[in-house]
N, C-alpha and C. Protein backbone atom coordinates (compact mmCIF):
# COMPACT_ATOMS: atom_id res chain seq x y z
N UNK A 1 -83.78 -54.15 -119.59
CA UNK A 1 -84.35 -53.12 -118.81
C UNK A 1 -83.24 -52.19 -118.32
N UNK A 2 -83.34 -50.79 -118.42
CA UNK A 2 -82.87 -50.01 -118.44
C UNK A 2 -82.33 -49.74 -116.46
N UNK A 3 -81.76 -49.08 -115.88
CA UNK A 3 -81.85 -48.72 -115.08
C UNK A 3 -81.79 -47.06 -114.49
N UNK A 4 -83.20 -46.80 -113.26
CA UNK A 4 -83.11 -45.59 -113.06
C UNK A 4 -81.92 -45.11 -112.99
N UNK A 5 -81.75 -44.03 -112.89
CA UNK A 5 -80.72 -42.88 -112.58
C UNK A 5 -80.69 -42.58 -111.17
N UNK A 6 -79.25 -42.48 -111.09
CA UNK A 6 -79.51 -42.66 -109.50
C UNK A 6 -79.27 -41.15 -109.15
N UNK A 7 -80.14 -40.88 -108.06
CA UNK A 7 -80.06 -39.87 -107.09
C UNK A 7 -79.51 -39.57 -106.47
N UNK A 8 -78.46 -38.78 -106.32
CA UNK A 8 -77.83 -38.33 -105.25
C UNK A 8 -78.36 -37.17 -104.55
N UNK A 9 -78.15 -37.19 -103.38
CA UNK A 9 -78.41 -36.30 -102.57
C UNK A 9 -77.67 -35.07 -103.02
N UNK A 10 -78.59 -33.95 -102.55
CA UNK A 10 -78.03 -32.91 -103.33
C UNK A 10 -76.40 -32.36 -102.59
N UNK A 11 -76.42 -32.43 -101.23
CA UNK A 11 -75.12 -32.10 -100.17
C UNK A 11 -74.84 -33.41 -99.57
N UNK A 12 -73.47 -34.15 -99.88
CA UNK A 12 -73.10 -35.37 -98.83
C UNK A 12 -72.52 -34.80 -97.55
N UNK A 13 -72.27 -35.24 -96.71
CA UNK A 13 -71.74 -34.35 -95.49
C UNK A 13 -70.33 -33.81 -95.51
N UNK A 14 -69.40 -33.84 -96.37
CA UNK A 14 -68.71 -33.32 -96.71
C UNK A 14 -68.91 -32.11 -97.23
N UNK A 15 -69.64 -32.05 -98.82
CA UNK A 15 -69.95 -30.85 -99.20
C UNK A 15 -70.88 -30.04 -98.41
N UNK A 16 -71.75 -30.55 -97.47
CA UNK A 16 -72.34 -29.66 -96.42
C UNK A 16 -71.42 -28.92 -95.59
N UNK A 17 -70.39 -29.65 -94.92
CA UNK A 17 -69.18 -29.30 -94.12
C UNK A 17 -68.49 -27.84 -94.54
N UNK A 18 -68.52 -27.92 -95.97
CA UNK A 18 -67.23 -27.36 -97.02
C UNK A 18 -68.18 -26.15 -97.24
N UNK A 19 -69.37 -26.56 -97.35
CA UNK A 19 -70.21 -24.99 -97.60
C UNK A 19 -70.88 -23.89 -96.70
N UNK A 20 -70.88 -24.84 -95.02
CA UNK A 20 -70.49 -23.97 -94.39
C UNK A 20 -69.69 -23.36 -94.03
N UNK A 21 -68.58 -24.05 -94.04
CA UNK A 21 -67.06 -23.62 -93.66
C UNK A 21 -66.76 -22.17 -94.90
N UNK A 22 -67.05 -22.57 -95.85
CA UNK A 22 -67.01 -21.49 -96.71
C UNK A 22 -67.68 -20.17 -96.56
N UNK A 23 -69.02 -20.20 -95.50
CA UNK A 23 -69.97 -19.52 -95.90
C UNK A 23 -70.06 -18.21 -94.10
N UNK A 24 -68.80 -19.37 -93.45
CA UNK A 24 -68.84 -18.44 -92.19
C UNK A 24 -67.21 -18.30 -92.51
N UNK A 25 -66.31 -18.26 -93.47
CA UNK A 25 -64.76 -17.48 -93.73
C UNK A 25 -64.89 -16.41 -94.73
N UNK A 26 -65.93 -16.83 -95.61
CA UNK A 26 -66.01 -15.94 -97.06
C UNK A 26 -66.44 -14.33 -96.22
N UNK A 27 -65.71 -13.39 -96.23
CA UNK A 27 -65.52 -11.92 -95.85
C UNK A 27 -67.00 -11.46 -96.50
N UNK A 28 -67.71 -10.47 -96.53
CA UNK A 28 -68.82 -9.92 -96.66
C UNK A 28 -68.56 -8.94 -97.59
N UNK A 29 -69.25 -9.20 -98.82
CA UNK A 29 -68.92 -8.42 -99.85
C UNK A 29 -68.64 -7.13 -99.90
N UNK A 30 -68.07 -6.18 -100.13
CA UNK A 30 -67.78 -4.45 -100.34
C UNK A 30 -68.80 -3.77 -100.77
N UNK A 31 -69.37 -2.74 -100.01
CA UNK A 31 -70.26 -1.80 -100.56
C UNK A 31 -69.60 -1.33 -102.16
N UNK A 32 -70.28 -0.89 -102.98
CA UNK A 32 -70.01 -0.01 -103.86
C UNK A 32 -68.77 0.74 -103.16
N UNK A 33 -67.97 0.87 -104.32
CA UNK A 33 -66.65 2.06 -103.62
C UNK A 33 -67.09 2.96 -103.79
N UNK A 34 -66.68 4.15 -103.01
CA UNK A 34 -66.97 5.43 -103.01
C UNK A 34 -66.26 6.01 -104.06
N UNK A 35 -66.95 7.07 -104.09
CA UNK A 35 -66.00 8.32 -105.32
C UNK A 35 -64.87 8.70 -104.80
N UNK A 36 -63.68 8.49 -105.48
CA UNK A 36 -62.83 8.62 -105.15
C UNK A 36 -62.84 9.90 -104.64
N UNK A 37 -61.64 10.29 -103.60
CA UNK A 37 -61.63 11.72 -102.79
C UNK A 37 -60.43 12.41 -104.09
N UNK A 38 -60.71 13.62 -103.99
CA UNK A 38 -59.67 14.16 -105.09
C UNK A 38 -58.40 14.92 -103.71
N UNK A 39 -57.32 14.50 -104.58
CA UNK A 39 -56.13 14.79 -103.85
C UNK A 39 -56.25 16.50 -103.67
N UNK A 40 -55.16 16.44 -102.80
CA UNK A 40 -55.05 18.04 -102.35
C UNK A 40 -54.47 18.74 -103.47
N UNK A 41 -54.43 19.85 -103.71
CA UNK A 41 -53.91 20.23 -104.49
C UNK A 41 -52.37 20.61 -104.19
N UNK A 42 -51.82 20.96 -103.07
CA UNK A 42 -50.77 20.85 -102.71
C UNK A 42 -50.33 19.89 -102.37
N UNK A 43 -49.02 19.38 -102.62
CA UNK A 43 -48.42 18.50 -101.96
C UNK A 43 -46.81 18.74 -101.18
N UNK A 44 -46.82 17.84 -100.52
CA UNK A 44 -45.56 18.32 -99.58
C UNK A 44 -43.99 17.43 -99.79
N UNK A 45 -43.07 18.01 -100.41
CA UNK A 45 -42.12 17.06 -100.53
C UNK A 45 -40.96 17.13 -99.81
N UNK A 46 -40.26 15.70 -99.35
CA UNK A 46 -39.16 15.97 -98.04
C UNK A 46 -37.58 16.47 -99.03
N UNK A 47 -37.47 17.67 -98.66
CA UNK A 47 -36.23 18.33 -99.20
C UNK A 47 -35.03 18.80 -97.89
N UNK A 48 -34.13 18.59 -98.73
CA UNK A 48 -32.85 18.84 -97.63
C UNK A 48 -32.42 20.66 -97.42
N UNK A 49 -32.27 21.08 -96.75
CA UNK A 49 -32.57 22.72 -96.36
C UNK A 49 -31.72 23.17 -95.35
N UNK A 50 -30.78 23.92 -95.42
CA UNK A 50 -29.33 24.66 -94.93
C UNK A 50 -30.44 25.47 -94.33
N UNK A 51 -30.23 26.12 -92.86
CA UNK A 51 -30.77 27.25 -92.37
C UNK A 51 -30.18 27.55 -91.29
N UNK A 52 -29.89 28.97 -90.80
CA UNK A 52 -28.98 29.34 -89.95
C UNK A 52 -29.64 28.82 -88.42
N UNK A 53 -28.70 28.46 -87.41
CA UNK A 53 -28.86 27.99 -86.78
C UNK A 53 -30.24 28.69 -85.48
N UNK A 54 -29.68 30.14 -85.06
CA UNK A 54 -30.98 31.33 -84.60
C UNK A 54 -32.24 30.68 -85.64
N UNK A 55 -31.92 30.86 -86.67
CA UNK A 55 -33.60 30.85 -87.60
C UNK A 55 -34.83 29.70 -87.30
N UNK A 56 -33.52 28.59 -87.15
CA UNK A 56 -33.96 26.96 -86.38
C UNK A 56 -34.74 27.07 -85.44
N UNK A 57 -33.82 27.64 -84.52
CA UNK A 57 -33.99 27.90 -83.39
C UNK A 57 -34.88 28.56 -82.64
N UNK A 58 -35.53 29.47 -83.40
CA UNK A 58 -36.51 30.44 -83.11
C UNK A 58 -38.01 29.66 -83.75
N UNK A 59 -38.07 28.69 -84.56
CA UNK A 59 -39.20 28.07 -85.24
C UNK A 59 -39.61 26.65 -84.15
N UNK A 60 -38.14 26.13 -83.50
CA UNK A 60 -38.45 25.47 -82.81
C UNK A 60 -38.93 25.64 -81.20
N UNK A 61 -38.66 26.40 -80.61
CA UNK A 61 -38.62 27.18 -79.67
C UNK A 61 -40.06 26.79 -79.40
N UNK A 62 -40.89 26.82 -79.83
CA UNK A 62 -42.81 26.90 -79.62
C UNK A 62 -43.08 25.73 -80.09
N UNK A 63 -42.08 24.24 -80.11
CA UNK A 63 -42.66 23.69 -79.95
C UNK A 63 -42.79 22.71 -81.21
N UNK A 64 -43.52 21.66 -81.00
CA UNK A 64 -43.79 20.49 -82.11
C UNK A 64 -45.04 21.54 -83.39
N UNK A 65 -44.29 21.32 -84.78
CA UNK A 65 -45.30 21.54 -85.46
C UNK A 65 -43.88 22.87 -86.41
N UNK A 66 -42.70 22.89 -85.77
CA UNK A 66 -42.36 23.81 -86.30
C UNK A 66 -42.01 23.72 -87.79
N UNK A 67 -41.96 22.38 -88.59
CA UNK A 67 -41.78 22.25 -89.68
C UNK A 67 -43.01 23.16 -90.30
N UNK A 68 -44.65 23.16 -90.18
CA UNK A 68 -45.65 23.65 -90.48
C UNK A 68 -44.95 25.05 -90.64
N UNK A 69 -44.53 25.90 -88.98
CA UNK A 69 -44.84 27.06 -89.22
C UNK A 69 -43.27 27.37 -90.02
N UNK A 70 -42.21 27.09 -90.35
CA UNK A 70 -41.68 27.49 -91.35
C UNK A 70 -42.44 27.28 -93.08
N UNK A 71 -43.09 26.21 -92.90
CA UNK A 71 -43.77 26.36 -93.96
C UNK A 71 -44.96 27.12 -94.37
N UNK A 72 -45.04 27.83 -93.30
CA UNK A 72 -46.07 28.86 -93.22
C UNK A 72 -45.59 30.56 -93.44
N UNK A 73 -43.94 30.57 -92.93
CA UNK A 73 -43.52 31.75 -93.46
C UNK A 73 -43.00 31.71 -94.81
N UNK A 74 -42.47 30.87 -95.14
CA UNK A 74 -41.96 30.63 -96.76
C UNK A 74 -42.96 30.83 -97.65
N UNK A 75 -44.06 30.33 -97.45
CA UNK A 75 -45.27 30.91 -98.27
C UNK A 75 -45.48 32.47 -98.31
N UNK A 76 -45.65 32.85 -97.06
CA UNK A 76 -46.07 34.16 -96.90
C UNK A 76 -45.10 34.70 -97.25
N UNK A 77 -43.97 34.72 -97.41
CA UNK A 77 -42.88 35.52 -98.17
C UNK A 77 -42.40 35.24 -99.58
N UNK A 78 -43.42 33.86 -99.80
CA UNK A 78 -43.13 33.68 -101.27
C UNK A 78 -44.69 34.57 -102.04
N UNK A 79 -45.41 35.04 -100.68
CA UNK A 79 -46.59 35.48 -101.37
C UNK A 79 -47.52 34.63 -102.38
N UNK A 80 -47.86 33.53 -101.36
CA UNK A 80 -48.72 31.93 -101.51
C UNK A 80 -49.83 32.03 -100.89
């Protein structure tokens, strides 16, 4: 005579343990990624730049941001 097959329980308390533990660390899946954003078309690169000391001086004078506004006359005199 043959013998049944034995049954195991489907979770012993271990693997119950292990699958909650898993199930409150496992991070929450990612939406769909978005479409990527398309880069600017300008970009800004850090270059080394001789300039008379008045010229400095007069861009800094008004303040934080003066890197912008020299880069705001160099355009306009490069006609950008």
């Amino acid at each position: 005579m043959t013998k049944p097959p034995v049954r195991r329980r489907a979770l012993d308390p271990f693997s119950a343990a292990e699958a909650a533990f898993k199930s409150a660390t496992t991070p929450p899946a990612e939406p769909e990624a978005a479409p990527a954003r398309k880069a600017l078309p300008v970009t800004r690169e850090p270059v080394s730049l001789r300039l008379d000391s008045d010229v400095l001086a007069h861009f800094q004078d008004e303040g934080p941001g003066w890197q912008d506004r020299i880069n705001a006359a160099l355009r306009k005199a490069a006609g950008l």
